[in-house]
C-alpha atoms as a PDB file:
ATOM      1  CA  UNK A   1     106.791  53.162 173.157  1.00  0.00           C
ATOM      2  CA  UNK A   2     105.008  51.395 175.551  1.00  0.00           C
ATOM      3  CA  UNK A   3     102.316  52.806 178.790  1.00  0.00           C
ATOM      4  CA  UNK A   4     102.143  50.951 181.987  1.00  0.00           C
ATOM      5  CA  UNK A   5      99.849  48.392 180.735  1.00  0.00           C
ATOM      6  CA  UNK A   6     103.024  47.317 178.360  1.00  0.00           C
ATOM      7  CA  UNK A   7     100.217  47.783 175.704  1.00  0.00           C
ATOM      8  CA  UNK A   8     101.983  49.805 172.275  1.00  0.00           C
ATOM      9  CA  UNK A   9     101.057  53.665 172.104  1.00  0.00           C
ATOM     10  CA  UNK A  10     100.735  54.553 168.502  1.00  0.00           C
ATOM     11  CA  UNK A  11     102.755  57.437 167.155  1.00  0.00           C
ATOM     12  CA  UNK A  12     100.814  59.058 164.619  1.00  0.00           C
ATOM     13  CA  UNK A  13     102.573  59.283 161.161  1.00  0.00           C
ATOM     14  CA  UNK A  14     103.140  62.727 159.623  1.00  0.00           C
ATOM     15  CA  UNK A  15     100.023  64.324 158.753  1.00  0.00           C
ATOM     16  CA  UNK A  16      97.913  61.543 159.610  1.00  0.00           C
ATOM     17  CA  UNK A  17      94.417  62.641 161.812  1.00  0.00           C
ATOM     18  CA  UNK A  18      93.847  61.280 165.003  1.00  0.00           C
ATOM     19  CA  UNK A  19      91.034  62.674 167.092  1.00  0.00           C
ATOM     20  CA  UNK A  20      93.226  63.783 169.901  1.00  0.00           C
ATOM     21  CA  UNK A  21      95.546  65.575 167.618  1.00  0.00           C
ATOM     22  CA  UNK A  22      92.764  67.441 165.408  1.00  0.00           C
ATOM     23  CA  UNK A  23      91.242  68.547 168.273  1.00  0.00           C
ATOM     24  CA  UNK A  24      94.324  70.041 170.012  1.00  0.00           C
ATOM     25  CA  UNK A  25      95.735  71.673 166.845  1.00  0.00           C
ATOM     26  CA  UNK A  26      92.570  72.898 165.725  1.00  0.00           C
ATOM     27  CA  UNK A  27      91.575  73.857 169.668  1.00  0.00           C
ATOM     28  CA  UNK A  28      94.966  75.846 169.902  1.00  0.00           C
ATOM     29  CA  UNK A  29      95.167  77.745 166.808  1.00  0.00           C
ATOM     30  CA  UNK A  30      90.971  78.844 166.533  1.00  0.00           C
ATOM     31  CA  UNK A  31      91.725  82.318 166.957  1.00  0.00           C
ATOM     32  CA  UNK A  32      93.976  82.540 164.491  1.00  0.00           C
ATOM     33  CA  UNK A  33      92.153  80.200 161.888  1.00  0.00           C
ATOM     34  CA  UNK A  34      90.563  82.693 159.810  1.00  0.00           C
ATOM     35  CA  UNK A  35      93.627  85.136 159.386  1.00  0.00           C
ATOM     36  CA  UNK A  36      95.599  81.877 158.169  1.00  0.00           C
ATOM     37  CA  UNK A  37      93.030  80.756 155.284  1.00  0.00           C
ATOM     38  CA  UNK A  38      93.388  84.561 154.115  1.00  0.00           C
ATOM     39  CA  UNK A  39      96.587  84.990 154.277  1.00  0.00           C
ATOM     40  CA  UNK A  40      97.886  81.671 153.062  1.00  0.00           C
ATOM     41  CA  UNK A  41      95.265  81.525 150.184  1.00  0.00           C
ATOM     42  CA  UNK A  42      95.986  85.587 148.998  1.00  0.00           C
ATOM     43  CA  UNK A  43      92.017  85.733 149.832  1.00  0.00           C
ATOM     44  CA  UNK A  44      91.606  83.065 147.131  1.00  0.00           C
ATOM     45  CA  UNK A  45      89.344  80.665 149.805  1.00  0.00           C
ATOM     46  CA  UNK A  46      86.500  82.779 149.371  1.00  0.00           C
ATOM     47  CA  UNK A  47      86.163  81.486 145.645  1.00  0.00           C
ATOM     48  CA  UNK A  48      87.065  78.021 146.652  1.00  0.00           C
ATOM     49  CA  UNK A  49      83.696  78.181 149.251  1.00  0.00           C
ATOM     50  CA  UNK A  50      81.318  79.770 146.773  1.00  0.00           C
ATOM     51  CA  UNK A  51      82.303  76.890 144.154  1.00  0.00           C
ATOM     52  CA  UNK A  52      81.447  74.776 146.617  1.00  0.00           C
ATOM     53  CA  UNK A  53      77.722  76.155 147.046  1.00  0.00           C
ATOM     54  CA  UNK A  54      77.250  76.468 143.423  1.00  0.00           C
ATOM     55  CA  UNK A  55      77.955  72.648 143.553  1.00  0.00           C
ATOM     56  CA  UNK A  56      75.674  72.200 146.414  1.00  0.00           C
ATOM     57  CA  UNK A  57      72.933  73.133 143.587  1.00  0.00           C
ATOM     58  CA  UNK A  58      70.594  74.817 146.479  1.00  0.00           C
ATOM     59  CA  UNK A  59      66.803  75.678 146.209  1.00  0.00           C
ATOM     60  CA  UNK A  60      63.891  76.941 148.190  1.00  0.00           C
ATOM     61  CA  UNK A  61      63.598  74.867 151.108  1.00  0.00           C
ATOM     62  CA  UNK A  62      66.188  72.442 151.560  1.00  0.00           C
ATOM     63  CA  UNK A  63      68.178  71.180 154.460  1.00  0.00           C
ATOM     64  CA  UNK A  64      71.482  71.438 154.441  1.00  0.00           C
ATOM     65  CA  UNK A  65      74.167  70.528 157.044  1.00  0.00           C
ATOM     66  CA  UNK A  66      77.832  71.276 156.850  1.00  0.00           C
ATOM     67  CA  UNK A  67      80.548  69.404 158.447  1.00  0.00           C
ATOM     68  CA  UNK A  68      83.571  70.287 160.253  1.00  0.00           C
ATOM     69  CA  UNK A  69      82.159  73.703 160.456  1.00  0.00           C
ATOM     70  CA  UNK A  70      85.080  74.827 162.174  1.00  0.00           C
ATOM     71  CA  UNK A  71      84.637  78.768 162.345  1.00  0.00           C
ATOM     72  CA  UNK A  72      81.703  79.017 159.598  1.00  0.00           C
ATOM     73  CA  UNK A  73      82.547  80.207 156.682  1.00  0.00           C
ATOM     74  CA  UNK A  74      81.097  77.601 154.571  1.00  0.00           C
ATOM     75  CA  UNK A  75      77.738  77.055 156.519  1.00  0.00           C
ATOM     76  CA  UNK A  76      77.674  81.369 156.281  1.00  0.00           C
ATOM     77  CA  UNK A  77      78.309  81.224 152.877  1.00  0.00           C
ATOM     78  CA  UNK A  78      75.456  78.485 152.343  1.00  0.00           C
ATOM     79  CA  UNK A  79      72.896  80.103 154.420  1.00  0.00           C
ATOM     80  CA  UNK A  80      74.107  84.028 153.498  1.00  0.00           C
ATOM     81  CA  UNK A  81      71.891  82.181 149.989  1.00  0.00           C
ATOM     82  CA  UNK A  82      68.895  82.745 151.549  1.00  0.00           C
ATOM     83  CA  UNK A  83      67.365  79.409 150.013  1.00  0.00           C
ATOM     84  CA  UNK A  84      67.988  76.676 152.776  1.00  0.00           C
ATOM     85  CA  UNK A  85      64.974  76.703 154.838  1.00  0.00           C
ATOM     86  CA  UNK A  86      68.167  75.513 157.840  1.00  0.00           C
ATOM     87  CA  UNK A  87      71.395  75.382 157.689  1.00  0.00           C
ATOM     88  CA  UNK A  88      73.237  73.307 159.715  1.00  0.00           C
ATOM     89  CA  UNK A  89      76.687  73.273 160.783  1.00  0.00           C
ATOM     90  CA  UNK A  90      79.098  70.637 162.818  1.00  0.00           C
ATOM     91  CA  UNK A  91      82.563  71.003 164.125  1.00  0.00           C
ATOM     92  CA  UNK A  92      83.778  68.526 166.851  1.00  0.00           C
ATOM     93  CA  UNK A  93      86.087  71.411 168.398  1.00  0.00           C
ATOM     94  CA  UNK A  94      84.276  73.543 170.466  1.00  0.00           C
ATOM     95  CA  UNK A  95      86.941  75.974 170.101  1.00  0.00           C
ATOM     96  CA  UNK A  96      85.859  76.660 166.425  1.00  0.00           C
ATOM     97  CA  UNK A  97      82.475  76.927 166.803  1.00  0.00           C
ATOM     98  CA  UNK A  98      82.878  79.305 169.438  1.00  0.00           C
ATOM     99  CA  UNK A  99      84.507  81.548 166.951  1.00  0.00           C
ATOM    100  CA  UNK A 100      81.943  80.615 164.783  1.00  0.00           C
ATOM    101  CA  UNK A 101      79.171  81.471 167.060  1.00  0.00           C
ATOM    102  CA  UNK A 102      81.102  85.382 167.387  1.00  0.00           C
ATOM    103  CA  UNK A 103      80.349  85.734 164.117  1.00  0.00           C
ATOM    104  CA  UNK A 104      76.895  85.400 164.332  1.00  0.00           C
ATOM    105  CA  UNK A 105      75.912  88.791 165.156  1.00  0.00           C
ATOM    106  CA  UNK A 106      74.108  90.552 163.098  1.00  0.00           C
ATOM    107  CA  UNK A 107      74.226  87.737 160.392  1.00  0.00           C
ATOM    108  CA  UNK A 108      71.011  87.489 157.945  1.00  0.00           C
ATOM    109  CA  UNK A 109      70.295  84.979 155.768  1.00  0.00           C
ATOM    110  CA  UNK A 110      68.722  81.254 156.477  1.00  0.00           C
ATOM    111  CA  UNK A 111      67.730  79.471 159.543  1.00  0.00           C
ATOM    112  CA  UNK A 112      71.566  78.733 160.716  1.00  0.00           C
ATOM    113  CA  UNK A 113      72.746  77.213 164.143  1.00  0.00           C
ATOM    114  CA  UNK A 114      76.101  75.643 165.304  1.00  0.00           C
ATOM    115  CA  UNK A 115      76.541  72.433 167.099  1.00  0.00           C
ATOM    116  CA  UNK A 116      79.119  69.778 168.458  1.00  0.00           C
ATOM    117  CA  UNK A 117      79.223  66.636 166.768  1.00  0.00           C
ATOM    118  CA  UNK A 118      81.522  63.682 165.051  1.00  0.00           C
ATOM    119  CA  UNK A 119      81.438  64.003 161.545  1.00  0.00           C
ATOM    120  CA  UNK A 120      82.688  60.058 161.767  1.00  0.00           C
ATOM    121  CA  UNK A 121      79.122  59.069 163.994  1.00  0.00           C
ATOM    122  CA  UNK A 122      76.360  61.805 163.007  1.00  0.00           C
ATOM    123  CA  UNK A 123      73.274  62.586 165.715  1.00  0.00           C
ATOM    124  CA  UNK A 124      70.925  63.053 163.033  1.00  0.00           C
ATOM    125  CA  UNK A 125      68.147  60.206 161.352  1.00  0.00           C
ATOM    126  CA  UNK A 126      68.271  58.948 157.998  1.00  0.00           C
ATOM    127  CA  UNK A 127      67.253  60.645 155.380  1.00  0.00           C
ATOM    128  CA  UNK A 128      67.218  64.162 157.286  1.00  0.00           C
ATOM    129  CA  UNK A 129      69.270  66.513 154.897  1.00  0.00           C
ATOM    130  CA  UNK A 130      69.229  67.236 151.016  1.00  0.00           C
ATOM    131  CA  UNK A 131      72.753  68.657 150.520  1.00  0.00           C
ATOM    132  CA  UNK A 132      75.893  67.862 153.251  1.00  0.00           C
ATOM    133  CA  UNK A 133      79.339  69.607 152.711  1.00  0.00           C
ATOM    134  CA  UNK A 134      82.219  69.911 154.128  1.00  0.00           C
ATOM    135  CA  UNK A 135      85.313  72.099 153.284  1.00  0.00           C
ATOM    136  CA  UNK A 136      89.332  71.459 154.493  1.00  0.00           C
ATOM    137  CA  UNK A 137      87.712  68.990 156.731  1.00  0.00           C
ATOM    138  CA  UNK A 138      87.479  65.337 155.273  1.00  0.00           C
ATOM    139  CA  UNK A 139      91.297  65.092 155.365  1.00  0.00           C
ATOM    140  CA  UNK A 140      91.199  65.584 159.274  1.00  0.00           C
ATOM    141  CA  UNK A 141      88.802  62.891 159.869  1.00  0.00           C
ATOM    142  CA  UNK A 142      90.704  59.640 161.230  1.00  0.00           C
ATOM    143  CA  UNK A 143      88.006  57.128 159.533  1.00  0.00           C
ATOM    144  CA  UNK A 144      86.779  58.488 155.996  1.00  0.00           C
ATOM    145  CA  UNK A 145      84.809  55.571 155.314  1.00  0.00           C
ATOM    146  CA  UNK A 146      83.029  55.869 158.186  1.00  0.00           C
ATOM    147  CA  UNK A 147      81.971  59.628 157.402  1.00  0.00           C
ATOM    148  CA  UNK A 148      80.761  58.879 153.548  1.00  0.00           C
ATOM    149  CA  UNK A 149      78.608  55.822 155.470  1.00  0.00           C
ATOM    150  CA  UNK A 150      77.141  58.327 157.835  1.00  0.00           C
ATOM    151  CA  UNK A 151      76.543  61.203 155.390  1.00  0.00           C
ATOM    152  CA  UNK A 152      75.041  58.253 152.617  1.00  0.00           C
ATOM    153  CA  UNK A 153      72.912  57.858 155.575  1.00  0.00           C
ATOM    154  CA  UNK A 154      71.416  61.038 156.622  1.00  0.00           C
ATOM    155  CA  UNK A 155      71.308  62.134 152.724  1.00  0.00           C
ATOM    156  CA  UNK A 156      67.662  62.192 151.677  1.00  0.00           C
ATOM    157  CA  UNK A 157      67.346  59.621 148.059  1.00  0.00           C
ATOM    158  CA  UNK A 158      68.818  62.036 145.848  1.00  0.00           C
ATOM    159  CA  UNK A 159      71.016  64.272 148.089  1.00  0.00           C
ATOM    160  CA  UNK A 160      74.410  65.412 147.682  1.00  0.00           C
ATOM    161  CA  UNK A 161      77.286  65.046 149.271  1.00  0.00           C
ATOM    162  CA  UNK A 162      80.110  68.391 148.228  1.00  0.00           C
ATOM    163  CA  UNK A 163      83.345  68.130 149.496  1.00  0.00           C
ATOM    164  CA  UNK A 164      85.713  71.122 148.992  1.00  0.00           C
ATOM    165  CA  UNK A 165      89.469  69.760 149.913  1.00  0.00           C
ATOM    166  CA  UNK A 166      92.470  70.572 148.654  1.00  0.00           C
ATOM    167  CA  UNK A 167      94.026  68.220 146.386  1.00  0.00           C
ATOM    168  CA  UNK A 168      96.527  67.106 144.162  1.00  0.00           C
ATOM    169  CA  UNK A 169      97.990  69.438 141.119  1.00  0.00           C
ATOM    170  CA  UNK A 170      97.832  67.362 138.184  1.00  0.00           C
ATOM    171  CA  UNK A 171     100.453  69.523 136.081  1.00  0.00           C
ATOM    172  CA  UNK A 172     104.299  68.555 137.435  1.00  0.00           C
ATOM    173  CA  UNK A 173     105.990  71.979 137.799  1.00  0.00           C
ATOM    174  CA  UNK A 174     102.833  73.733 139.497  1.00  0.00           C
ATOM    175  CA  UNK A 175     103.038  70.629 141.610  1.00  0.00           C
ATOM    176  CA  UNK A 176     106.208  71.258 142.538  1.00  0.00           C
ATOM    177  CA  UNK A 177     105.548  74.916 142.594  1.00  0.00           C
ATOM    178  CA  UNK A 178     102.723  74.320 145.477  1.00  0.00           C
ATOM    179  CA  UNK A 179     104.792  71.751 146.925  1.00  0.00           C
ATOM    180  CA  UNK A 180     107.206  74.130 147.816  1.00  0.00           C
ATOM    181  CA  UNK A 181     105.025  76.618 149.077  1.00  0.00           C
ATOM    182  CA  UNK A 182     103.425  73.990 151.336  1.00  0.00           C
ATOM    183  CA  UNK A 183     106.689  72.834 153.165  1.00  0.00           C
ATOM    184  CA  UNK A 184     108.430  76.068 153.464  1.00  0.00           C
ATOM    185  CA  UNK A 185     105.910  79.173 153.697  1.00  0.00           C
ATOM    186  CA  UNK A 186     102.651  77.057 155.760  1.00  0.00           C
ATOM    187  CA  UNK A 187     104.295  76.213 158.839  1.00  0.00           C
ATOM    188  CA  UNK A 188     106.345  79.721 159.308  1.00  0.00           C
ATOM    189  CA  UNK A 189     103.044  81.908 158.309  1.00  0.00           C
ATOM    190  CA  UNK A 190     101.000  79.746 160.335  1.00  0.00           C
ATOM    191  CA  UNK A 191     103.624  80.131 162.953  1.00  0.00           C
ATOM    192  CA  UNK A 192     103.566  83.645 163.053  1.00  0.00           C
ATOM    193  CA  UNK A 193     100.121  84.626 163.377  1.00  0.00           C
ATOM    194  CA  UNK A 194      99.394  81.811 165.962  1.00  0.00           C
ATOM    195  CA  UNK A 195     102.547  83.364 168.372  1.00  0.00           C
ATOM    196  CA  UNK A 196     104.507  80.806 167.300  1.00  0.00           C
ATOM    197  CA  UNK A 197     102.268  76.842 167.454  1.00  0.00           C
ATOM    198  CA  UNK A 198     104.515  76.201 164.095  1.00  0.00           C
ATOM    199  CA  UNK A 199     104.139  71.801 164.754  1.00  0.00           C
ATOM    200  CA  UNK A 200     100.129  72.582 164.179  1.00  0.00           C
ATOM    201  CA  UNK A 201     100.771  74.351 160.837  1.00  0.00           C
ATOM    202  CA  UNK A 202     103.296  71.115 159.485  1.00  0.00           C
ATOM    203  CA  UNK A 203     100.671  69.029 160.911  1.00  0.00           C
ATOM    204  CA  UNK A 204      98.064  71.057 158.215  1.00  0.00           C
ATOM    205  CA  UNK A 205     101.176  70.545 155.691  1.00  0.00           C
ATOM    206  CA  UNK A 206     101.780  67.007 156.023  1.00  0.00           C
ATOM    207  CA  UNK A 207      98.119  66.224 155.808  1.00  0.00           C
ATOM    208  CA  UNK A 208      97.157  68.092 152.487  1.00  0.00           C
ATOM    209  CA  UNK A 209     100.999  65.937 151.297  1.00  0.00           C
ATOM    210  CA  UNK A 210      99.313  62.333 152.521  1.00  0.00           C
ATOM    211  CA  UNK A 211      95.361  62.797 151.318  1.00  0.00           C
ATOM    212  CA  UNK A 212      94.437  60.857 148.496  1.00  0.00           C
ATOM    213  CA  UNK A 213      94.351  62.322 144.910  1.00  0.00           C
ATOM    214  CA  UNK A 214      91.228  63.135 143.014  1.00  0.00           C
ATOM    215  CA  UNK A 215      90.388  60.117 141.099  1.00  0.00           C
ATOM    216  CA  UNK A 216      91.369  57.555 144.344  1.00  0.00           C
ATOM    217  CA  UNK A 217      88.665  60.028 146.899  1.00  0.00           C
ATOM    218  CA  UNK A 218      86.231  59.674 143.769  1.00  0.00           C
ATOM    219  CA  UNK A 219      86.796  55.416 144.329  1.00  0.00           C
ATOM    220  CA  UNK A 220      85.977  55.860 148.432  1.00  0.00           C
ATOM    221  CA  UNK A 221      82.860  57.171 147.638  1.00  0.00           C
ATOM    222  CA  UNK A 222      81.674  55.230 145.288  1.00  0.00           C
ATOM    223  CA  UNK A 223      83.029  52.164 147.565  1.00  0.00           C
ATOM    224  CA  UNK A 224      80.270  53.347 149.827  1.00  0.00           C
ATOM    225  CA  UNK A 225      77.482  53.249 147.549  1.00  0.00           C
ATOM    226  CA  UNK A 226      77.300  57.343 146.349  1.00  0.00           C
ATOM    227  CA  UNK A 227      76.662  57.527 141.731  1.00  0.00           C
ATOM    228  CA  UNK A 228      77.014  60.131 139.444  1.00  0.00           C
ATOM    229  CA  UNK A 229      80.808  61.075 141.209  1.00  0.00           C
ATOM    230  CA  UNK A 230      82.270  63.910 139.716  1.00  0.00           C
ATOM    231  CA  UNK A 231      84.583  66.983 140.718  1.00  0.00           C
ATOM    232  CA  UNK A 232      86.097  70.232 139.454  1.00  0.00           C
ATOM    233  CA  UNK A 233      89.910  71.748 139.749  1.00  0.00           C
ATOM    234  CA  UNK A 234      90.137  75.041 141.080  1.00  0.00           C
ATOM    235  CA  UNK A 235      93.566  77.148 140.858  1.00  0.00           C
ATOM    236  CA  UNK A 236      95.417  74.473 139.270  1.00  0.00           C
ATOM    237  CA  UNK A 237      94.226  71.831 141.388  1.00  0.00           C
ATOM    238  CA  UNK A 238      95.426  72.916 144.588  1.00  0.00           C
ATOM    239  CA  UNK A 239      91.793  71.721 145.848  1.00  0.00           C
ATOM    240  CA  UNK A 240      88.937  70.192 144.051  1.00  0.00           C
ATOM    241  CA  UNK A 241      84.947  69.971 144.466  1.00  0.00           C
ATOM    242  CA  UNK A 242      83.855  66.706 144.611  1.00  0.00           C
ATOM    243  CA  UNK A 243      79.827  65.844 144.452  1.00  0.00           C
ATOM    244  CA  UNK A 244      78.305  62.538 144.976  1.00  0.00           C
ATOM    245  CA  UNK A 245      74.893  61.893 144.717  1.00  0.00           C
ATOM    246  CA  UNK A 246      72.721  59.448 147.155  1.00  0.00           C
END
């Protein structure tokens, strides 16, 4: 396919993030994000999220920032602590945050506030933050290389990086088992509750199919410079923690 400057439009593969498409899926189904992780996960996220701030290792004080916010549940679940002295979080759809934002009332814990930014370009100086995470977000960011550079970056010496994503099964049949559930029961359930945007939900599928297993996301952070790489399976391995330390 060409445009009228005979110049080749690219027709994004299956699953794979470009900036226009994240934002319009993730624009169109906001309202009905939440409903989807609880549903689709049988409530399970919850446990996924507070893995992830147990790996965030948090004290008294510290500065976190979460990534690809989208409606907060991470960045709640990090400041809802009480030990961040701020907390942080990014989404580059304003249609997120905004549901994010909703949720503030009556919220208590740290210092929290929502902003739009790129996860891929950060507004923030070096050495500004001593934990970043992100959850179900690194796999929807068109240039990962470019977002472990900028988090390496505005990591203090000694930070951490926690990424909560799901991932790849490492026994066959549950696999296959997950698989399954991914091709046929996502895209109607997502589908459903979003009055019927099913082509955003396969778009969720096919990305979770195409991201890179544990041990390969382990070698593009190290690639960037991050040590002491590690990460934990969760239900089977249908996501994984990863940490990575500045």
């Amino acid at each position: 396919m060409t445009h009228s400057g005979d110049e080749p439009v690219h027709t994004p593969d299956p699953g794979e993030a470009t900036s226009d498409r994240v934002a319009g899926i993730f624009g169109r189904i906001a309202d009905s994000y939440d409903s989807f992780n609880m549903l689709s996960s049988m409530g399970i996220d919850r446990i996924w999220r507070n893995a992830a701030v147990r790996a965030a290792k948090l004290t008294t004080g510290m500065r976190a920032l979460d990534l690809c916010a989208g409606t907060g549940d991470l960045s709640f679940a990090l400041a809802r602590t009480g030990l961040p002295r701020e907390v942080v979080g990014t989404d580059f759809v304003p249609e997120m945050l905004a549901v994010a934002t909703r949720k503030m009332a009556g919220f208590k814990g740290s210092d929290l506030s929502f902003s739009v930014a790129d996860a891929q370009a950060l507004p923030f100086p070096d050495s500004s933050f001593d934990v970043v995470t992100v959850a179900f977000g690194v796999r929807n960011l068109p240039d990962r290389a470019a977002n472990f550079r900028e988090v390496y970056r505005v990591l203090k010496p000694g930070g951490r990086y926690v990424i909560l994503e799901f991932s790849r099964p490492p026994f066959g049949p549950w696999r296959g088992v997950y698989h399954f559930y991914l091709r046929t029961v996502i895209p109607v359930l997502g589908g459903t509750l979003s009055g019927g945007d099913r082509e955003s939900f396969q778009y969720l599928n096919d990305s979770i199919l195409r991201f890179p297993d544990q041990p390969a996301l382990a070698a593009e952070l190290r690639a960037v410079g991050f040590a002491a790489i590690d990460w934990s399976n969760h239900t089977g391995g249908i996501v994984a923690v990863h940490t990575a330390v500045k």
